[in-house]
C-alpha atoms as a PDB file:
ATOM      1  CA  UNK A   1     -13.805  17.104  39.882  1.00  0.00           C
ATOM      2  CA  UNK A   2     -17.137  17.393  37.784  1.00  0.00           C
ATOM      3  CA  UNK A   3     -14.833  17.822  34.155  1.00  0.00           C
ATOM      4  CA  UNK A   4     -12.347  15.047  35.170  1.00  0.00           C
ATOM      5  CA  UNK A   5     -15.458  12.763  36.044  1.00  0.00           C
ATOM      6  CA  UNK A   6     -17.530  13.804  32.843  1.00  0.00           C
ATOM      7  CA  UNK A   7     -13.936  12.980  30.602  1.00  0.00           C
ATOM      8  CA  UNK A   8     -13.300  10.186  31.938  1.00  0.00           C
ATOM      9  CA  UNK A   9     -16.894   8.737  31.144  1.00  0.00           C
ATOM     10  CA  UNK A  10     -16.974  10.061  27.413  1.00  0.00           C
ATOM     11  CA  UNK A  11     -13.283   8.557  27.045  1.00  0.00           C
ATOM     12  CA  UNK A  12     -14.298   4.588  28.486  1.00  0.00           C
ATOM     13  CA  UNK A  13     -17.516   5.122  26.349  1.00  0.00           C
ATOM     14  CA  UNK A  14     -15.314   6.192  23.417  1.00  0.00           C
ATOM     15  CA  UNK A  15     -13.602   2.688  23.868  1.00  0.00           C
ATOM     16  CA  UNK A  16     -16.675   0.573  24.095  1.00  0.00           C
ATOM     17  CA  UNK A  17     -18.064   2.150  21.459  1.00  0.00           C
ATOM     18  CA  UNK A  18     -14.622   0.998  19.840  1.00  0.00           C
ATOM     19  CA  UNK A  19     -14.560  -2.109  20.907  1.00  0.00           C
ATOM     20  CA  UNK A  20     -18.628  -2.989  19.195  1.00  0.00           C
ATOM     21  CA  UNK A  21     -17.181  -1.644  15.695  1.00  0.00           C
ATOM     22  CA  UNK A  22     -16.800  -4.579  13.068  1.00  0.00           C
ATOM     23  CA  UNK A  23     -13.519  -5.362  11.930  1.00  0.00           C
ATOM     24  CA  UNK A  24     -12.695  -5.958   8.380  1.00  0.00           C
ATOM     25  CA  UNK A  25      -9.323  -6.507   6.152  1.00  0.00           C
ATOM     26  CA  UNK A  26      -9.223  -6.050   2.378  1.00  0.00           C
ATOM     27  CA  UNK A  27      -6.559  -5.591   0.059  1.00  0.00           C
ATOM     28  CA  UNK A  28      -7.827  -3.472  -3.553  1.00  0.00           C
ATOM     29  CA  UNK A  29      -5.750  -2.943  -6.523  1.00  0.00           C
ATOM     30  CA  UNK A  30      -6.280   0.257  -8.682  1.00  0.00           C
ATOM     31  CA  UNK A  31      -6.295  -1.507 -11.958  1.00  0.00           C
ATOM     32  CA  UNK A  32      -6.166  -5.633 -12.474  1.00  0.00           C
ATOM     33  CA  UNK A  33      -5.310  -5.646 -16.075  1.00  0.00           C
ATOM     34  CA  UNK A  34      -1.758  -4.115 -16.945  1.00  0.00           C
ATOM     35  CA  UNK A  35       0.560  -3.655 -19.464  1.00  0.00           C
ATOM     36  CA  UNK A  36       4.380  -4.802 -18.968  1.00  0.00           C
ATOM     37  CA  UNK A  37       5.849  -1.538 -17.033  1.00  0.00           C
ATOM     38  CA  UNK A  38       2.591  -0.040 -15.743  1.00  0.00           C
ATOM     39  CA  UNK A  39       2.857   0.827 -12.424  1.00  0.00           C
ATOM     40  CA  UNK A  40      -0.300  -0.025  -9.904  1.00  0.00           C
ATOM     41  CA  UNK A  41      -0.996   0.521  -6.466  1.00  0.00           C
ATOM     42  CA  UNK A  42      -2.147  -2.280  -4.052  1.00  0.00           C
ATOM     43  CA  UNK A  43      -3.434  -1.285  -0.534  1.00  0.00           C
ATOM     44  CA  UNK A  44      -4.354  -3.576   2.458  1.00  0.00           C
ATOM     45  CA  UNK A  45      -6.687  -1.603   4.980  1.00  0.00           C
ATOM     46  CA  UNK A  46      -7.937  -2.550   8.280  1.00  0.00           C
ATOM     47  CA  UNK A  47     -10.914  -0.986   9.144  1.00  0.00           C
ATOM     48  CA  UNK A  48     -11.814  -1.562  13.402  1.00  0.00           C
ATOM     49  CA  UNK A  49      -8.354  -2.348  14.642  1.00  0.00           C
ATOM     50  CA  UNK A  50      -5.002  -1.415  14.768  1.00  0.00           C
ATOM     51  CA  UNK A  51      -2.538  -3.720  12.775  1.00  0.00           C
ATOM     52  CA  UNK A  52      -0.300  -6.431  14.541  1.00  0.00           C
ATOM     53  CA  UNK A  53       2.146  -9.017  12.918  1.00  0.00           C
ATOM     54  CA  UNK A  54       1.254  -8.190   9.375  1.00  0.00           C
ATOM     55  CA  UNK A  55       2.473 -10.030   7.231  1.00  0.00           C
ATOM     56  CA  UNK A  56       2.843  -9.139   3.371  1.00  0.00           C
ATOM     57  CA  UNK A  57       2.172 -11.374   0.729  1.00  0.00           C
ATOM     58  CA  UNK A  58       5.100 -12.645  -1.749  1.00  0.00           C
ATOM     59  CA  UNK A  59       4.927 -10.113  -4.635  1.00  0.00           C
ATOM     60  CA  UNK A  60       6.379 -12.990  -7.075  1.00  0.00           C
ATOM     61  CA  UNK A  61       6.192 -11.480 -10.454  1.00  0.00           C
ATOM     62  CA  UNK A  62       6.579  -7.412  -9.391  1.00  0.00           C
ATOM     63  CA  UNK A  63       8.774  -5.194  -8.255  1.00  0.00           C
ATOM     64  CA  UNK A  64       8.109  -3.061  -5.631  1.00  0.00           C
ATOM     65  CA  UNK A  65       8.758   0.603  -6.924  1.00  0.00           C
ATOM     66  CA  UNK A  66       7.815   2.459  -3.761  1.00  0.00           C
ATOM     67  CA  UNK A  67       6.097   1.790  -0.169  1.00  0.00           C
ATOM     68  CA  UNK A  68       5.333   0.884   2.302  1.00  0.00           C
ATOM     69  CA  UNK A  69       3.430   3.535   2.967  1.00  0.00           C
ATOM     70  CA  UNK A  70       1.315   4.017   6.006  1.00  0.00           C
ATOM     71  CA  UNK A  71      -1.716   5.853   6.840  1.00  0.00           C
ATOM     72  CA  UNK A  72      -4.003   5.491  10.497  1.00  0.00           C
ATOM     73  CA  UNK A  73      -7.494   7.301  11.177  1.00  0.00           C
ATOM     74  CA  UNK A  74      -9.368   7.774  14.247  1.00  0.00           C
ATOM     75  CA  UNK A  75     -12.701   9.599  13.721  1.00  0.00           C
ATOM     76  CA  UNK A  76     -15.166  10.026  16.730  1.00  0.00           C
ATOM     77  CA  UNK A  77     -18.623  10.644  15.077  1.00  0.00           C
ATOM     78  CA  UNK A  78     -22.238  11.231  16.917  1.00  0.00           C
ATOM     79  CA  UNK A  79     -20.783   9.362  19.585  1.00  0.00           C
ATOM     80  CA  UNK A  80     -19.436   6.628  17.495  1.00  0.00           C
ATOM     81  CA  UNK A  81     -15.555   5.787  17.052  1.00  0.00           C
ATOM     82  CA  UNK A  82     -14.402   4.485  13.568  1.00  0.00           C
ATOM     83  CA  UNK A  83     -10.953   3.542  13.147  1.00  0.00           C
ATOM     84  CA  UNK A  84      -9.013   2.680   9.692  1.00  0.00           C
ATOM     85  CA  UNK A  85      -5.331   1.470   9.245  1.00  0.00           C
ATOM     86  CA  UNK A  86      -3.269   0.840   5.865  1.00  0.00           C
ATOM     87  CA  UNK A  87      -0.637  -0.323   4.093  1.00  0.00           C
ATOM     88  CA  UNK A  88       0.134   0.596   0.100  1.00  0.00           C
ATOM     89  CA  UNK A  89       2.264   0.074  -1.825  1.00  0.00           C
ATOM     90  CA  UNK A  90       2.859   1.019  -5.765  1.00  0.00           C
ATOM     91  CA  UNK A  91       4.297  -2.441  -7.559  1.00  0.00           C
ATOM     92  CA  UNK A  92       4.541  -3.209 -11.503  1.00  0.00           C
ATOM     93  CA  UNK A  93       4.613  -6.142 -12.985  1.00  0.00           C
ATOM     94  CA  UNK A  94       7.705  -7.513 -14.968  1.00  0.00           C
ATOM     95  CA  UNK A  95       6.259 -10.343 -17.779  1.00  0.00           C
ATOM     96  CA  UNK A  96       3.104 -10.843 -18.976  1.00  0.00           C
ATOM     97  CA  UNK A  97       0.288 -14.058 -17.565  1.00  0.00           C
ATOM     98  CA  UNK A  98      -1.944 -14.451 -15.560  1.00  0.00           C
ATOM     99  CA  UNK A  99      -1.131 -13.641 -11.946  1.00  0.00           C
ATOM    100  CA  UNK A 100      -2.503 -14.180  -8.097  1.00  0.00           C
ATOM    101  CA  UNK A 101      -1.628 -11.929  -5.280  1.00  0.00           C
ATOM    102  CA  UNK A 102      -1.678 -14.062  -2.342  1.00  0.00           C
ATOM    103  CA  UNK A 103      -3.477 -13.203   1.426  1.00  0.00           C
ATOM    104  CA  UNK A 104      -1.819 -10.854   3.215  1.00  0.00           C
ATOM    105  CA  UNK A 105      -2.330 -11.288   7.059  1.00  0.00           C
ATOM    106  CA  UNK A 106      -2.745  -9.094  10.448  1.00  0.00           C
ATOM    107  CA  UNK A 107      -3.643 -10.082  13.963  1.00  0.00           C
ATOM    108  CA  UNK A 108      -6.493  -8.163  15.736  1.00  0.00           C
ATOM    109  CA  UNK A 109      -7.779  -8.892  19.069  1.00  0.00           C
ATOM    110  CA  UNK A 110      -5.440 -12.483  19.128  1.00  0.00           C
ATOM    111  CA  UNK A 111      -7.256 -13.580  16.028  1.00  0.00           C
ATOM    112  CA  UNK A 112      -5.507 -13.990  12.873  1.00  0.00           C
ATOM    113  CA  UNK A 113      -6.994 -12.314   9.522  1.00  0.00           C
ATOM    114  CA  UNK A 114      -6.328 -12.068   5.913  1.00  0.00           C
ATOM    115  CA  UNK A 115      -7.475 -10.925   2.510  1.00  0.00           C
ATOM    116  CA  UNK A 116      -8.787 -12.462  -0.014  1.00  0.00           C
ATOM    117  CA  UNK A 117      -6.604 -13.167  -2.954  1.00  0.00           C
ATOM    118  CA  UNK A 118      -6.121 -10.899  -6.015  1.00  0.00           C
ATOM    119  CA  UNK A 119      -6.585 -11.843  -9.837  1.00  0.00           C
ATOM    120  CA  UNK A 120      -4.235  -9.846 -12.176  1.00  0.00           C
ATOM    121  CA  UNK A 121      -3.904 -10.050 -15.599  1.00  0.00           C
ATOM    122  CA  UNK A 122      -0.492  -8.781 -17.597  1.00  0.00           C
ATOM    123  CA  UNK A 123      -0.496  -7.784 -21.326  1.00  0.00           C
ATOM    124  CA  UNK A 124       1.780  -9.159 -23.610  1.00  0.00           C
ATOM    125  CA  UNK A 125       2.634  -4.986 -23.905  1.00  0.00           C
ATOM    126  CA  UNK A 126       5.135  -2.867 -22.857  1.00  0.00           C
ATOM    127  CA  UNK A 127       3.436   0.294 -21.213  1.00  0.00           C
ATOM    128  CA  UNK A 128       7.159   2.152 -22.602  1.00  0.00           C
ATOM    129  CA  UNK A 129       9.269  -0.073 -25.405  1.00  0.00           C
ATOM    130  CA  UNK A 130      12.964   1.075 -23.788  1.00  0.00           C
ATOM    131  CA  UNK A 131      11.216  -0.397 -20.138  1.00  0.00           C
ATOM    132  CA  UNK A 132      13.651  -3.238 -18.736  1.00  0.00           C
ATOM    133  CA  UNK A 133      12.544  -5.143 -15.680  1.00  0.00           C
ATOM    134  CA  UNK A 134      15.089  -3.656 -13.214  1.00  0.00           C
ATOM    135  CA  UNK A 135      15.131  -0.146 -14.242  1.00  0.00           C
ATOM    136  CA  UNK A 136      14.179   1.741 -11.116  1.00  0.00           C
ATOM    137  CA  UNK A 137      11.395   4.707 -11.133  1.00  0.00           C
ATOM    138  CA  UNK A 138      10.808   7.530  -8.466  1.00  0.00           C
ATOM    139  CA  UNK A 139       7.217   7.985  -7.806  1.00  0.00           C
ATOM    140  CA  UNK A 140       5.900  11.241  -5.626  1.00  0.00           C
ATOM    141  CA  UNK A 141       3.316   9.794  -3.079  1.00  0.00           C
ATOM    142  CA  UNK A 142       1.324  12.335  -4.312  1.00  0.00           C
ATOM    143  CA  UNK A 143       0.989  11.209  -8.213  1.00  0.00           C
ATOM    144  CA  UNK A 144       3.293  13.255  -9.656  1.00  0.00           C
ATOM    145  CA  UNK A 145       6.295  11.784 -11.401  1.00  0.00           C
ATOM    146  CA  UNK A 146       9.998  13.073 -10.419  1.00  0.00           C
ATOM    147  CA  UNK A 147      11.616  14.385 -13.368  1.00  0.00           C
ATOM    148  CA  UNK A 148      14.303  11.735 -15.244  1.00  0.00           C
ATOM    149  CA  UNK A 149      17.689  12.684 -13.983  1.00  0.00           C
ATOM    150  CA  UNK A 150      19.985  12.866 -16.768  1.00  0.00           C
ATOM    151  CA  UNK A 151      23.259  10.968 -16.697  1.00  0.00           C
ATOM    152  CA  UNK A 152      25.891  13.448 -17.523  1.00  0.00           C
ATOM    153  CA  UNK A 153      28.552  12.342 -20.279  1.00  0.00           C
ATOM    154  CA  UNK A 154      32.217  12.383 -19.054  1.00  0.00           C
ATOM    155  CA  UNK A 155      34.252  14.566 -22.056  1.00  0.00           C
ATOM    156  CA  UNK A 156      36.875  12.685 -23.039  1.00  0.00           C
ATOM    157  CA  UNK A 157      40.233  14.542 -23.067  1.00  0.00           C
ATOM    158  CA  UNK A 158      42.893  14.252 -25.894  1.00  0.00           C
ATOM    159  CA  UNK A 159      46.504  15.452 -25.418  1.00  0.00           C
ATOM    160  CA  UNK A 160      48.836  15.394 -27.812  1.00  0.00           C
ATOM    161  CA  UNK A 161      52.499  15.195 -27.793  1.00  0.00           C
END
């Protein structure tokens, strides 16, 4: 009776001590100047709450190589319980300018929040010269590219008569 008492007081202070942590929402870009090509990864994390209706910004002017993908933390320090939530995703812009990467927006606790906007600038480069817009690239999570897969030529087959 004495555990079940003793657990059940660390778990509702666990959630108070929850429920005082600030929440914040960002969204961080690993590089903001880029070449034509160049592939960058953007990540929205919520840091004191659990995400609810996000909603994604338009990516006008990339293409989305790979993502969503999604990563949650729950770490119960000294007492206190920190919680973290995101969203990445690994984009690359197709022309060069000057581009803005709109709010993206969650719901926490019935309030609605959202990021600030994010300043990119593209270089009148190509990061490869043989890169076209809609090619399509394989990237590991992990950093590490996948190798090219090579199209195999069909031999063509003379008969004579």
């Amino acid at each position: 009776m004495k555990k079940s008492a003793i657990l059940c007081t660390c778990l509702l202070l666990s959630y108070f001590a929850m429920a005082q942590q600030d929440i914040a929402f960002s969204a961080k870009v690993d590089k903001d100047t880029l070449r034509i090509g160049e592939t960058f990864k953007i990540e929205f994390l919520l840091e004191g709450g659990k995400f609810k209706n996000f909603s994604l910004p338009d990516f006008e002017g990339f293409e989305i190589v790979n993502g969503p993908f999604q990563s949650s933390q729950m770490q119960v320090m000294n007492g206190e319980v920190s919680q973290r939530a995101s969203y990445t995703y690994h984009l690359r812009p197709a022309q060069n300018g000057d581009f803005t990467i709109l709010a993206a927006r969650t719901e926490v606790g019935g309030k609605t929040m959202r990021t600030e906007p994010i300043q990119l600038f593209v270089l009148d480069e190509k990061i490869d010269p043989n890169y076209t817009p809609m090619e399509q690239e394989r990237i590991d999570p992990f950093g590490f590219p996948f190798p090219k897969e090579e199209k195999k030529k069909k031999k063509r087959r003379v008969y004579k008569i």
